[in-house]
PDB file of N, CA and C in Angstrom:
ATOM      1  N   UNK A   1     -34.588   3.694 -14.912  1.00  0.00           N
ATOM      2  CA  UNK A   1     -33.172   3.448 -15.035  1.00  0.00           C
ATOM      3  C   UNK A   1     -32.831   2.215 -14.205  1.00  0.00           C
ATOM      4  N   UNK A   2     -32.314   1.392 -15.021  1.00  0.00           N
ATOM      5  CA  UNK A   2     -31.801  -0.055 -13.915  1.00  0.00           C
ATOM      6  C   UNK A   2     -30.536   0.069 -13.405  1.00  0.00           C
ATOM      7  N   UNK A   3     -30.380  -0.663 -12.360  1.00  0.00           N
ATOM      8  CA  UNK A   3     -29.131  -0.750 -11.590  1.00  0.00           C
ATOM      9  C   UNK A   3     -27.930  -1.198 -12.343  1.00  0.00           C
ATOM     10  N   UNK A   4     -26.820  -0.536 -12.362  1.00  0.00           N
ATOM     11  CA  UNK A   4     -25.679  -0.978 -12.951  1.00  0.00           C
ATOM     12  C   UNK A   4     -25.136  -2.378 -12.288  1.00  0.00           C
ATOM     13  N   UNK A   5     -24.884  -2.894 -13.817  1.00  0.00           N
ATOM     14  CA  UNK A   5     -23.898  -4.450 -13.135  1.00  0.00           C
ATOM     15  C   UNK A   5     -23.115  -4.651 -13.994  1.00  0.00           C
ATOM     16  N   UNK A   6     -22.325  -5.567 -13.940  1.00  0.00           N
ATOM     17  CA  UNK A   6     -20.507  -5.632 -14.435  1.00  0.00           C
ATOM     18  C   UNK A   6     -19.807  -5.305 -13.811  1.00  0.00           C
ATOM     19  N   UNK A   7     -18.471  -4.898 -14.236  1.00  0.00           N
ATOM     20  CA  UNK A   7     -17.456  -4.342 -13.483  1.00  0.00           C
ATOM     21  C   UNK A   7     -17.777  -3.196 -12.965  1.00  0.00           C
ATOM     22  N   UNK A   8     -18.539  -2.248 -12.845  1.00  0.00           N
ATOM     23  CA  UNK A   8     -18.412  -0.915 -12.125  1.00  0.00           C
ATOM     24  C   UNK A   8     -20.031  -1.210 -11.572  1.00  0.00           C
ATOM     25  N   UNK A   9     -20.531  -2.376 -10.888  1.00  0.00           N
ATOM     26  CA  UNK A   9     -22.048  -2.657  -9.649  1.00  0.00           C
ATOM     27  C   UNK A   9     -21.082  -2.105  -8.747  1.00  0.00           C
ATOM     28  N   UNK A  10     -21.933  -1.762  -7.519  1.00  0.00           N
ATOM     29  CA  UNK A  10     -22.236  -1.302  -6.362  1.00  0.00           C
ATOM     30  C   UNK A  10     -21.447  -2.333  -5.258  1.00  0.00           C
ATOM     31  N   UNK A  11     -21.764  -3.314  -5.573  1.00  0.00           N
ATOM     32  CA  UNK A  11     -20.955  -4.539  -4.697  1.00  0.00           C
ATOM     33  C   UNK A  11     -19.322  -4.255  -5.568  1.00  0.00           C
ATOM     34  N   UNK A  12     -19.002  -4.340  -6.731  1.00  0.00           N
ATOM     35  CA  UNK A  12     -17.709  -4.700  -6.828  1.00  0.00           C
ATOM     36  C   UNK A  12     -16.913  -3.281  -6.210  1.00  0.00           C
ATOM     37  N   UNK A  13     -17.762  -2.284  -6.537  1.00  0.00           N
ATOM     38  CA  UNK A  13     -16.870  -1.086  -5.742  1.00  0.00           C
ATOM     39  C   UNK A  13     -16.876  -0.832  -4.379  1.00  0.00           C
ATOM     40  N   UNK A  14     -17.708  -1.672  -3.784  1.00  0.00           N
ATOM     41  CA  UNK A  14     -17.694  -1.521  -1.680  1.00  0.00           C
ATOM     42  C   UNK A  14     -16.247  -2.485  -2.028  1.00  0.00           C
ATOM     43  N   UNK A  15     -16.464  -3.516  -2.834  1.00  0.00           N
ATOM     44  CA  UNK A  15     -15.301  -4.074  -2.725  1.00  0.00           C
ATOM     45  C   UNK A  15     -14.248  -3.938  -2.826  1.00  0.00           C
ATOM     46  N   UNK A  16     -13.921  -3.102  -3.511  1.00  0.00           N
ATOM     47  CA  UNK A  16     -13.240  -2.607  -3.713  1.00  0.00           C
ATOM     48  C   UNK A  16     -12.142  -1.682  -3.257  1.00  0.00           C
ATOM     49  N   UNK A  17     -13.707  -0.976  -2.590  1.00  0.00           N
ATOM     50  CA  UNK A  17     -13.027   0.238  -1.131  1.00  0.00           C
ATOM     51  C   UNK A  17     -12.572  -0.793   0.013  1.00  0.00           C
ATOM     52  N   UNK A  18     -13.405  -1.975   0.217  1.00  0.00           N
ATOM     53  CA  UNK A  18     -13.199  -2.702   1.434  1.00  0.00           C
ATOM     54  C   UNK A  18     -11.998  -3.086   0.835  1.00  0.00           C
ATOM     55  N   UNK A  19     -11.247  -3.418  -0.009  1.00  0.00           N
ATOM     56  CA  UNK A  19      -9.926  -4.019  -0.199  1.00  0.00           C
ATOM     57  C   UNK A  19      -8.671  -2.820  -0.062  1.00  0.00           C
ATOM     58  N   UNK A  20      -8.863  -1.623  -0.268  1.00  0.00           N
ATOM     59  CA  UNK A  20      -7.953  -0.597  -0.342  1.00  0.00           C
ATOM     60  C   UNK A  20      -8.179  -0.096   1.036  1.00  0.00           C
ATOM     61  N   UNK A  21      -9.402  -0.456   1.898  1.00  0.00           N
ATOM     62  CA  UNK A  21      -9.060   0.209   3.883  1.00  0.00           C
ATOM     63  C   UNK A  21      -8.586  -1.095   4.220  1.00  0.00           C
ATOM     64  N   UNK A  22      -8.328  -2.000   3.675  1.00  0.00           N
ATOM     65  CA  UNK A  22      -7.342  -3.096   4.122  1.00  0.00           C
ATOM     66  C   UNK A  22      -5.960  -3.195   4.071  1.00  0.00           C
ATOM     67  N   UNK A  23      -5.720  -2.548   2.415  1.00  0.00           N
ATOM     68  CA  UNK A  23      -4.578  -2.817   2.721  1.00  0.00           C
ATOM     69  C   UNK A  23      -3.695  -1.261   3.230  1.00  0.00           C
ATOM     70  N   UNK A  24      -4.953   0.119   3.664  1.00  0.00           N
ATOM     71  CA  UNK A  24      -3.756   0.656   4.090  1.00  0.00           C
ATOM     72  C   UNK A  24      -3.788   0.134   5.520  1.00  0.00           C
ATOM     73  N   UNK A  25      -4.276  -0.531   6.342  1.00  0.00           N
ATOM     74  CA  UNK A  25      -4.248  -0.803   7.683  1.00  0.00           C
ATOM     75  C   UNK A  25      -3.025  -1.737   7.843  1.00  0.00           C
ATOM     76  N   UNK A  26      -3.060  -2.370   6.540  1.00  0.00           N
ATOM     77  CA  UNK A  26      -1.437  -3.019   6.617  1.00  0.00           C
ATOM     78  C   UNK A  26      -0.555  -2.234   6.443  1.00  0.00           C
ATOM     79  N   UNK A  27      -0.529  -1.390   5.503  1.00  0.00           N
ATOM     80  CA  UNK A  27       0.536  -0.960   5.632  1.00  0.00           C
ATOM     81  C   UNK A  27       0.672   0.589   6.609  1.00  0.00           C
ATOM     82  N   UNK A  28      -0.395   0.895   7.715  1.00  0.00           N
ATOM     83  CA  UNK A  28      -0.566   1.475   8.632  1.00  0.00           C
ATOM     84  C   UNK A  28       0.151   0.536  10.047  1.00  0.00           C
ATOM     85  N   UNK A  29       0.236  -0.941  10.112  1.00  0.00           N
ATOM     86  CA  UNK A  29       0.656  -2.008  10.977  1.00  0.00           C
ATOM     87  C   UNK A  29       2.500  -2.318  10.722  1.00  0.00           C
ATOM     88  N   UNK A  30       2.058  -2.394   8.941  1.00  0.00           N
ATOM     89  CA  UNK A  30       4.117  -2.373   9.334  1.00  0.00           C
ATOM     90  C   UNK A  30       4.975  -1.393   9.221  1.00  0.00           C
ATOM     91  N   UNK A  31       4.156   0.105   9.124  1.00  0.00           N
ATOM     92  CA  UNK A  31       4.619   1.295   9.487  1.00  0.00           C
ATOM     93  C   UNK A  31       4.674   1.232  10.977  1.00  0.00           C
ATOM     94  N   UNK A  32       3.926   0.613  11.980  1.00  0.00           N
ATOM     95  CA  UNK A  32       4.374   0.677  13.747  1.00  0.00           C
ATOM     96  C   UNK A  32       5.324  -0.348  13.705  1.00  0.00           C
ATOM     97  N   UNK A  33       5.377  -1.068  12.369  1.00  0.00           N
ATOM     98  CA  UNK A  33       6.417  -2.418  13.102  1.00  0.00           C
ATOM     99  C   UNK A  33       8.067  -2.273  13.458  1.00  0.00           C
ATOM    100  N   UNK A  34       8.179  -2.441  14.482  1.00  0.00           N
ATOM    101  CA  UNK A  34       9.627  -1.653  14.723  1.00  0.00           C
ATOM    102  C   UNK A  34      10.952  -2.086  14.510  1.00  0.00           C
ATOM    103  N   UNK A  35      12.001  -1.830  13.892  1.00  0.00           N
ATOM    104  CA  UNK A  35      13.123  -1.921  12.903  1.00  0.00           C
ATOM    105  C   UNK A  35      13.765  -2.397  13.940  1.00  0.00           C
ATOM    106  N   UNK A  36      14.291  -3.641  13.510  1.00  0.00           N
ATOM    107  CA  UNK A  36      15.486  -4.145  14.827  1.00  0.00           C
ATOM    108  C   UNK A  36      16.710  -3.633  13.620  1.00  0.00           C
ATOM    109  N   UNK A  37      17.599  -2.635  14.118  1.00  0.00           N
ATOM    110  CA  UNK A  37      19.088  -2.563  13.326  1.00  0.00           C
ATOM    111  C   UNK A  37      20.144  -2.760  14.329  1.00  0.00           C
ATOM    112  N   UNK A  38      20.921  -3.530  14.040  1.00  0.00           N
ATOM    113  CA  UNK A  38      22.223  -3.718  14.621  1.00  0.00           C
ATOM    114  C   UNK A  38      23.341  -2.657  15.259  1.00  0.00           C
ATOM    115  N   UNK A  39      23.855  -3.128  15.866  1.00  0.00           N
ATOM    116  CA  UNK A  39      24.519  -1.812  16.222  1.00  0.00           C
ATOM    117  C   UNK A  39      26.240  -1.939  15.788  1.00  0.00           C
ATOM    118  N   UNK A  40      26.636  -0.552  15.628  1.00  0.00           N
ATOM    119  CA  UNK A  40      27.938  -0.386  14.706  1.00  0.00           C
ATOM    120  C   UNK A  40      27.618  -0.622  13.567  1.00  0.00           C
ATOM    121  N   UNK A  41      26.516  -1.234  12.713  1.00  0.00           N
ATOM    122  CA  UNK A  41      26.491  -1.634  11.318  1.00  0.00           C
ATOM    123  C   UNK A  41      26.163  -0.569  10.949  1.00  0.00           C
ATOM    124  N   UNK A  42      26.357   1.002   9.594  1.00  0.00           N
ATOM    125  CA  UNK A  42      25.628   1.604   9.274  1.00  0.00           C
ATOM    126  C   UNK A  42      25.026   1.287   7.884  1.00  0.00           C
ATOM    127  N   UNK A  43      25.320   0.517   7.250  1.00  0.00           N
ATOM    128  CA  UNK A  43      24.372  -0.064   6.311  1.00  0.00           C
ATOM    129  C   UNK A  43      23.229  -0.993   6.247  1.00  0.00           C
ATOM    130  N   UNK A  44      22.980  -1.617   7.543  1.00  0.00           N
ATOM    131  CA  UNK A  44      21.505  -2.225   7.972  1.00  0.00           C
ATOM    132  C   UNK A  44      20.580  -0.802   8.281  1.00  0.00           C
ATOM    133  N   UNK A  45      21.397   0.196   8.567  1.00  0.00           N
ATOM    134  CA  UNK A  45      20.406   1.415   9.270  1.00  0.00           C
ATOM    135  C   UNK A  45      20.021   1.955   8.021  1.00  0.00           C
ATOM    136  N   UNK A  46      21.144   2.423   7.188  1.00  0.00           N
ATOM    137  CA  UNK A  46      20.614   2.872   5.872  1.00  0.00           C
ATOM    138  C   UNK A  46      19.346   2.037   4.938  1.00  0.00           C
ATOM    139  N   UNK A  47      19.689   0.765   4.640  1.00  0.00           N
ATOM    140  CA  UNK A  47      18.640  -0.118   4.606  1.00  0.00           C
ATOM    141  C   UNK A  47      17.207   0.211   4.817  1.00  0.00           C
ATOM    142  N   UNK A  48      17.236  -0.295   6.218  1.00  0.00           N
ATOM    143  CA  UNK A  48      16.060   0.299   6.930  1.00  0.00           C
ATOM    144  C   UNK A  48      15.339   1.558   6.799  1.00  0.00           C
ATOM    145  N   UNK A  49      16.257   2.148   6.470  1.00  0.00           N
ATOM    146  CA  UNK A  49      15.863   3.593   6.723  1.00  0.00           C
ATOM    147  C   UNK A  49      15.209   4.264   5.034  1.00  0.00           C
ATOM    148  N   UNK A  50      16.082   3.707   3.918  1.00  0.00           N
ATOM    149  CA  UNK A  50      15.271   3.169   2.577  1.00  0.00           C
ATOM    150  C   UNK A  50      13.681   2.770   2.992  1.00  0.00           C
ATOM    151  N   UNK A  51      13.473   1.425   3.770  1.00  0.00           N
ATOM    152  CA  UNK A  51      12.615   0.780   3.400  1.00  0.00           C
ATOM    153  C   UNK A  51      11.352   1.633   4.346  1.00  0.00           C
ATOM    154  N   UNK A  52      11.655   2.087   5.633  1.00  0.00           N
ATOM    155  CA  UNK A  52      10.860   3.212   6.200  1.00  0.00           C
ATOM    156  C   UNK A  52      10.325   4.012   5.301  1.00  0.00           C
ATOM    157  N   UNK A  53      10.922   4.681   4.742  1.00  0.00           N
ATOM    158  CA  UNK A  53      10.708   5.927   3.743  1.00  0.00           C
ATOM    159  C   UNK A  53       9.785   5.171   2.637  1.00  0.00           C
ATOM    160  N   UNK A  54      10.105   4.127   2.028  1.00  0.00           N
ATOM    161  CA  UNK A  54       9.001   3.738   0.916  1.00  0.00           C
ATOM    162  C   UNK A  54       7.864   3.638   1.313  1.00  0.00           C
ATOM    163  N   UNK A  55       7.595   2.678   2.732  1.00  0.00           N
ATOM    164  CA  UNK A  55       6.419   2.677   3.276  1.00  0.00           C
ATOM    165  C   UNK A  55       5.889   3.691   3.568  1.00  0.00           C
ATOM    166  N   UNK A  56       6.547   4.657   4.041  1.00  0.00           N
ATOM    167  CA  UNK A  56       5.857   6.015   4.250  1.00  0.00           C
ATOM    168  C   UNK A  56       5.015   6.590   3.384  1.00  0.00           C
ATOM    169  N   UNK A  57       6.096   6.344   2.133  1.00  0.00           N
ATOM    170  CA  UNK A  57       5.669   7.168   0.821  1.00  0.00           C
ATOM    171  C   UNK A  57       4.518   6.230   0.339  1.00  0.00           C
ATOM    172  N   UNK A  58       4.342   5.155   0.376  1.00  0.00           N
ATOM    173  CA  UNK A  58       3.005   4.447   0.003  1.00  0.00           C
ATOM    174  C   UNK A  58       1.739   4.341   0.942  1.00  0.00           C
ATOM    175  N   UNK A  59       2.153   4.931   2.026  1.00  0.00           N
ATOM    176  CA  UNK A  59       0.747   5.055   3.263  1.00  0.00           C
ATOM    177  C   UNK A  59       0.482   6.664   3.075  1.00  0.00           C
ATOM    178  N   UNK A  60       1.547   6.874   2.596  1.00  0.00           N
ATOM    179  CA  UNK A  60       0.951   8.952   2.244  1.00  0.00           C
ATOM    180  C   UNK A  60       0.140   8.608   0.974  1.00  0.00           C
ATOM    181  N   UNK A  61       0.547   7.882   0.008  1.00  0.00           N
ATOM    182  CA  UNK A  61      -0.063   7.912  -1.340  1.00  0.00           C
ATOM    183  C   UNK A  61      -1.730   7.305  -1.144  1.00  0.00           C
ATOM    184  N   UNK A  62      -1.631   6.166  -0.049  1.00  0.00           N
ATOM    185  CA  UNK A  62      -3.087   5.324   0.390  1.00  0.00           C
ATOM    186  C   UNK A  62      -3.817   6.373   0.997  1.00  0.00           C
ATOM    187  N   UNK A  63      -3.322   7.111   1.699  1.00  0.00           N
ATOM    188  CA  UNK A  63      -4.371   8.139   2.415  1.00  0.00           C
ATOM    189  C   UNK A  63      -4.540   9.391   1.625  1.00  0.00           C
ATOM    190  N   UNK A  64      -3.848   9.860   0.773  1.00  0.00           N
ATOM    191  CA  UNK A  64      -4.082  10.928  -0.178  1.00  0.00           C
ATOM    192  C   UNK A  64      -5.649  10.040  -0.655  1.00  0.00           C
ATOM    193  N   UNK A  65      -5.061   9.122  -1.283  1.00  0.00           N
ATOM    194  CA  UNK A  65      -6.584   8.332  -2.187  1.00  0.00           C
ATOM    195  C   UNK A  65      -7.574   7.998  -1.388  1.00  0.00           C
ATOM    196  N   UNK A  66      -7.468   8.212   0.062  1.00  0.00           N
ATOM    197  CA  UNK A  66      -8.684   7.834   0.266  1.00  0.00           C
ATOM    198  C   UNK A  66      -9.387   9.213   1.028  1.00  0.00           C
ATOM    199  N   UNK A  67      -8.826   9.891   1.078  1.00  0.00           N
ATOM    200  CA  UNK A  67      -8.655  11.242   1.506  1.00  0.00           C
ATOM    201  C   UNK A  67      -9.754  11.696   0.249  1.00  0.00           C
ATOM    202  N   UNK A  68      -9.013  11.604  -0.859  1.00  0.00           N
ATOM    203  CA  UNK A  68      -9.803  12.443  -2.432  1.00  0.00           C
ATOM    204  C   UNK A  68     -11.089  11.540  -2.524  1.00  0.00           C
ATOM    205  N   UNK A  69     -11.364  10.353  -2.300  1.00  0.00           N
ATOM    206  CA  UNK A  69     -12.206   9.094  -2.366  1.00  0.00           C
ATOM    207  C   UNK A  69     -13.297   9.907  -1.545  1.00  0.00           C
ATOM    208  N   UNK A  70     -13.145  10.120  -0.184  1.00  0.00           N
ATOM    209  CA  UNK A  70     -14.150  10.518   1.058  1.00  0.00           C
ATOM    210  C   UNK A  70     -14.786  11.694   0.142  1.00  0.00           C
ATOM    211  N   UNK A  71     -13.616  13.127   0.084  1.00  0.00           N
ATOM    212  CA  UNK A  71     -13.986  13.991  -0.618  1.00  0.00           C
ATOM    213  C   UNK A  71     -14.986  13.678  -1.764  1.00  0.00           C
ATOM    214  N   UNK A  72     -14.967  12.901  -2.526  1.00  0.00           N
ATOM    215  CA  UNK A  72     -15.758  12.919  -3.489  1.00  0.00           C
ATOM    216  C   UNK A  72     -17.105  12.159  -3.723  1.00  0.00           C
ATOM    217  N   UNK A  73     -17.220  11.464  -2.494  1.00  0.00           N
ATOM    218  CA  UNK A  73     -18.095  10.506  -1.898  1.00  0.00           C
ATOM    219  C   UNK A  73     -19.467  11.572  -1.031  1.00  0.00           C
ATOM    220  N   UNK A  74     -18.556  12.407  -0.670  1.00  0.00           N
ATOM    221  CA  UNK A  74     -19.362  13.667   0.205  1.00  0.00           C
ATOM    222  C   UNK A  74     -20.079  14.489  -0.732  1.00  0.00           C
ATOM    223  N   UNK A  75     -19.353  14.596  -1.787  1.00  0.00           N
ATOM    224  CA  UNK A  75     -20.399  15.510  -3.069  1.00  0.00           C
ATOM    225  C   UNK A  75     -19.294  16.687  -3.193  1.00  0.00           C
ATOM    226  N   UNK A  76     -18.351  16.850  -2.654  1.00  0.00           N
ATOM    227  CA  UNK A  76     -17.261  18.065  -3.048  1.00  0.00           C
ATOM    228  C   UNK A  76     -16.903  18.077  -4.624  1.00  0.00           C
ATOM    229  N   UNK A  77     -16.194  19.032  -4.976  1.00  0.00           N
ATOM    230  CA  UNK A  77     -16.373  19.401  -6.750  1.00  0.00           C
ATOM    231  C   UNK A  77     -14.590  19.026  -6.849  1.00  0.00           C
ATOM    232  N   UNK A  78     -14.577  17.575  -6.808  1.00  0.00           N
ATOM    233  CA  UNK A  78     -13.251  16.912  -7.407  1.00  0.00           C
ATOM    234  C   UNK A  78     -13.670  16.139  -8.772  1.00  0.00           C
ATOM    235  N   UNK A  79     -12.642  15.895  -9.208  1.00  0.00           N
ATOM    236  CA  UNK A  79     -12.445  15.629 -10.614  1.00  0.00           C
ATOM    237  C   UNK A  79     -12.661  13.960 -10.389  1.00  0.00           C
ATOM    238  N   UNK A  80     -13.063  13.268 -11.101  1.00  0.00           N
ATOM    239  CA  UNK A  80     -13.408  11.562 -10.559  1.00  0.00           C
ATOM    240  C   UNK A  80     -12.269  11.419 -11.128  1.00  0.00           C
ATOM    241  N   UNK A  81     -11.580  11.792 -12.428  1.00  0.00           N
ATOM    242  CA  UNK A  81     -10.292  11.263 -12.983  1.00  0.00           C
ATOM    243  C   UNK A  81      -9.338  11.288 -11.733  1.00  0.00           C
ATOM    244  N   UNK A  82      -9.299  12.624 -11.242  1.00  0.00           N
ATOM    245  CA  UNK A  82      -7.873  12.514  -9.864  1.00  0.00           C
ATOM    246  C   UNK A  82      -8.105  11.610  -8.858  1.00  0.00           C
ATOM    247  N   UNK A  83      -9.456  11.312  -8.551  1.00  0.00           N
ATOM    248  CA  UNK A  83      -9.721  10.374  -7.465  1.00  0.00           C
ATOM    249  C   UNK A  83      -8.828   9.125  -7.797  1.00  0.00           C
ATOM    250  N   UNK A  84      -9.222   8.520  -9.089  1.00  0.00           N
ATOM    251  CA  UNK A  84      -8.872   7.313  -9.713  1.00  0.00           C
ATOM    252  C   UNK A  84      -7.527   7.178  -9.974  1.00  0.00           C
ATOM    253  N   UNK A  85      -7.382   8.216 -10.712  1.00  0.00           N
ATOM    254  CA  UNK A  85      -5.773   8.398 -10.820  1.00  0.00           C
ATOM    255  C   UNK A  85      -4.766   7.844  -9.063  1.00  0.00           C
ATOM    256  N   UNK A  86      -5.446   8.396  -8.335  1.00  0.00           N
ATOM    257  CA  UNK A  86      -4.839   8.888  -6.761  1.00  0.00           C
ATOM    258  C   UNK A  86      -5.062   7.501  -6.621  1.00  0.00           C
ATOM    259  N   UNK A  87      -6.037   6.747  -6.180  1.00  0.00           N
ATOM    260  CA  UNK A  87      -6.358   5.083  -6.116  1.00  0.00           C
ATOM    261  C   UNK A  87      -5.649   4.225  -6.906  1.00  0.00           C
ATOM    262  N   UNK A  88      -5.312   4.760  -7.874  1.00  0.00           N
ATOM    263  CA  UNK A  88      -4.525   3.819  -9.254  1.00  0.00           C
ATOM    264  C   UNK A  88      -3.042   3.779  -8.329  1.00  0.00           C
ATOM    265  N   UNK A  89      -2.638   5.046  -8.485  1.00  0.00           N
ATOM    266  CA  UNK A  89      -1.118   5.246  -8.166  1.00  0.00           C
ATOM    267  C   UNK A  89      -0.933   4.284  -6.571  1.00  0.00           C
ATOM    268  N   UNK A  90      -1.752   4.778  -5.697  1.00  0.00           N
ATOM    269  CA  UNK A  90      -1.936   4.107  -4.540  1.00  0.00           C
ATOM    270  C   UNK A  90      -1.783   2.445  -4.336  1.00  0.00           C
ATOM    271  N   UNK A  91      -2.998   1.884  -5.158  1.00  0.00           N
ATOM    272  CA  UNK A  91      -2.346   0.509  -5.599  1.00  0.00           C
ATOM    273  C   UNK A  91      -1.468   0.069  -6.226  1.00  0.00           C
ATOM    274  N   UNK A  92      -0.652   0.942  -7.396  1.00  0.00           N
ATOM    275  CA  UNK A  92       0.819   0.167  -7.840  1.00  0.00           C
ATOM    276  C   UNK A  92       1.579   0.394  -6.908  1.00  0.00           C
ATOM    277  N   UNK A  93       1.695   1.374  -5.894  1.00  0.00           N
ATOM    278  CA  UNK A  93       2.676   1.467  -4.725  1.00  0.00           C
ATOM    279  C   UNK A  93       2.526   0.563  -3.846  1.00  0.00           C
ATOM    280  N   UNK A  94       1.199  -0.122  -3.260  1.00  0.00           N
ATOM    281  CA  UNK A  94       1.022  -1.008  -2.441  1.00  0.00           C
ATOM    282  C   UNK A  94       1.601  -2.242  -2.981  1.00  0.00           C
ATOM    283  N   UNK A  95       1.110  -2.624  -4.463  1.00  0.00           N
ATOM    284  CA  UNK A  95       1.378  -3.818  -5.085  1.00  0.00           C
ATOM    285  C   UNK A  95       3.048  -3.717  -5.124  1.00  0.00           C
ATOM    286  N   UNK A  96       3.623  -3.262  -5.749  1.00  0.00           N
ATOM    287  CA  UNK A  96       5.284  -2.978  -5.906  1.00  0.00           C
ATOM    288  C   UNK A  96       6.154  -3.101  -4.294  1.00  0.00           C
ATOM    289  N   UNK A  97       5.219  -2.535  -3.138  1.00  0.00           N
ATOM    290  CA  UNK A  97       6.118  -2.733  -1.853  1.00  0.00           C
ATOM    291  C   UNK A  97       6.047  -4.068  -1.518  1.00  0.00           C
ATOM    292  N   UNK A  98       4.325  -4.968  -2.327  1.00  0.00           N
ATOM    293  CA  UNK A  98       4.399  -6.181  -1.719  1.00  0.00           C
ATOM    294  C   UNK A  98       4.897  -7.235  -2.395  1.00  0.00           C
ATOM    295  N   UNK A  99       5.680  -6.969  -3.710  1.00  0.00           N
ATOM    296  CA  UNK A  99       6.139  -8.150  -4.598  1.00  0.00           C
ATOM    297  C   UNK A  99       7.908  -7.634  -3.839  1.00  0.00           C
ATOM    298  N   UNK A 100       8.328  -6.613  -3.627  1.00  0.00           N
ATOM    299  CA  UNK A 100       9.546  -6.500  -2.629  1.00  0.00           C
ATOM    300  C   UNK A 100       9.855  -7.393  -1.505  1.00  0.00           C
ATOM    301  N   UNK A 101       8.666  -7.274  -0.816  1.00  0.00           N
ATOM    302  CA  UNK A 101       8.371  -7.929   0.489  1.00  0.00           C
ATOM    303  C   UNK A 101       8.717  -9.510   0.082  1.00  0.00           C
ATOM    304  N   UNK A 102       7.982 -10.130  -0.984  1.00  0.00           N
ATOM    305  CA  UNK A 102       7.787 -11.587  -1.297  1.00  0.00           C
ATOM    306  C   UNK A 102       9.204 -11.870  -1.797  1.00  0.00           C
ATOM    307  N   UNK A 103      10.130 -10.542  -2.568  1.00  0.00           N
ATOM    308  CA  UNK A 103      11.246 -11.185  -3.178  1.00  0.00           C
ATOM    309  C   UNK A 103      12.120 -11.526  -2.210  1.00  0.00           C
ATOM    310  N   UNK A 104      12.168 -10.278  -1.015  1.00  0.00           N
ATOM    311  CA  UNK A 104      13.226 -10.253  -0.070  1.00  0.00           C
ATOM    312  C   UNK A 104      12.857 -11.616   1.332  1.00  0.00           C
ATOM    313  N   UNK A 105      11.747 -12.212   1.512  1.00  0.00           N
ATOM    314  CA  UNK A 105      11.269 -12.986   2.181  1.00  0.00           C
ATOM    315  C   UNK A 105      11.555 -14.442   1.042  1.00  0.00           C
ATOM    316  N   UNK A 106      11.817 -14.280   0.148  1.00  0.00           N
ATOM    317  CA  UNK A 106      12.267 -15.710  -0.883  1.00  0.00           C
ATOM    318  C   UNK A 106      13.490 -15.718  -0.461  1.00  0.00           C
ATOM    319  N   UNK A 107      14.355 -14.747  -0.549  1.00  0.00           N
ATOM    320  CA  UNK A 107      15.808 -14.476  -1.052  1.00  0.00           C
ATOM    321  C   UNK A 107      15.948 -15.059   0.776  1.00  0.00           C
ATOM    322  N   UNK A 108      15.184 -14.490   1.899  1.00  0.00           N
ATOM    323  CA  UNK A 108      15.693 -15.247   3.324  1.00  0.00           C
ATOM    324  C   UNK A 108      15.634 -16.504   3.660  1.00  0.00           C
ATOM    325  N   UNK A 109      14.268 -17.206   2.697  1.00  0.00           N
ATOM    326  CA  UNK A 109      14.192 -18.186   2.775  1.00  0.00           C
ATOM    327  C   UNK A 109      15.407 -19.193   2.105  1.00  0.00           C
ATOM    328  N   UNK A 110      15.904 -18.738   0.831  1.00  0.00           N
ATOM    329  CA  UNK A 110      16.832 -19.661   0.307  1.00  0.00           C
ATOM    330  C   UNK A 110      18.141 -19.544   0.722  1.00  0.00           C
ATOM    331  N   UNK A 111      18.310 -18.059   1.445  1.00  0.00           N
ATOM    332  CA  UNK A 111      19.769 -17.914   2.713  1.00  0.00           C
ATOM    333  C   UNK A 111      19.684 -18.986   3.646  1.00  0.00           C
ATOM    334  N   UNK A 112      18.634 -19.313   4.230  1.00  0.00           N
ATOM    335  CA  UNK A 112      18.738 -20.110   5.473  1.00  0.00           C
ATOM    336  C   UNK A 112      18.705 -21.475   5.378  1.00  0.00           C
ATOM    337  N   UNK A 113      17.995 -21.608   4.169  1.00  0.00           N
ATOM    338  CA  UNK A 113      18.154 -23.521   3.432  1.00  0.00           C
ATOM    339  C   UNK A 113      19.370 -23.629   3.349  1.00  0.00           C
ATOM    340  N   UNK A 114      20.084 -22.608   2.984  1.00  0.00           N
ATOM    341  CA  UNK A 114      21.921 -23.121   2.401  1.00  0.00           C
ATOM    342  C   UNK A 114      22.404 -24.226   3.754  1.00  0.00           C
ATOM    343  N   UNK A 115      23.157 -24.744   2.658  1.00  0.00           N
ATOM    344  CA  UNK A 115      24.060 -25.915   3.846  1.00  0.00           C
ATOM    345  C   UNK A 115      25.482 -24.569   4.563  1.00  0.00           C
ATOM    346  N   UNK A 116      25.613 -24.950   5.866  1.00  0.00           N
ATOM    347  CA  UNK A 116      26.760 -24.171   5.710  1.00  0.00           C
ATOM    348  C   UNK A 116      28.230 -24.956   5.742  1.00  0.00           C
TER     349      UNK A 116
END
């Protein structure tokens, strides 16, 4: 039996894993990153407090998947579909918090170009 190559070799899936313990460590880093909110404002807190909660919900979803990943790596009797599934969902949540990130970091950038 020869070694598999294409999209599913041995290298593209370390790579794979090495790209998904990356990016939950990011988003393990701007889960400690700490919320400056204003005071008397309660809609910067609400805000914030939105954007806490998504991250949350996408570092619970990264560690569920890598949680089921380990599990199934060990030889436990999981389903490879849920693993994948769990990794799938995991990366559209990562990807979706980080095209947020890029819109709301555009949208500051073209606030602060304004002439006033």
């Amino acid at each position: 039996m020869s070694s598999v190559t294409g999209p599913m070799s041995v290298d593209r899936v370390m790579a794979l894993r090495a790209q998904i313990l990356e990016r939950n460590s990011a988003l393990a880093r701007a889960n400690q990153a700490p919320a400056a909110a204003p005071a008397g404002d309660t809609k910067p807190a609400d805000f914030t407090a939105a954007f806490k909660d998504a991250f949350a919900q996408v570092n619970q979803a990264q560690n569920q998947a890598g949680a089921l990943s380990e599990s199934y790596e060990r030889g436990e009797t999981i389903d490879i579909a849920k693993v994948m599934l769990a990794r799938q969902q995991a990366s559209v949540g990562f990807e979706a918090t980080l095209q947020v990130r890029n819109k709301l970091l555009s949208a500051y950038k073209d606030i602060m170009s304004m002439p006033v």
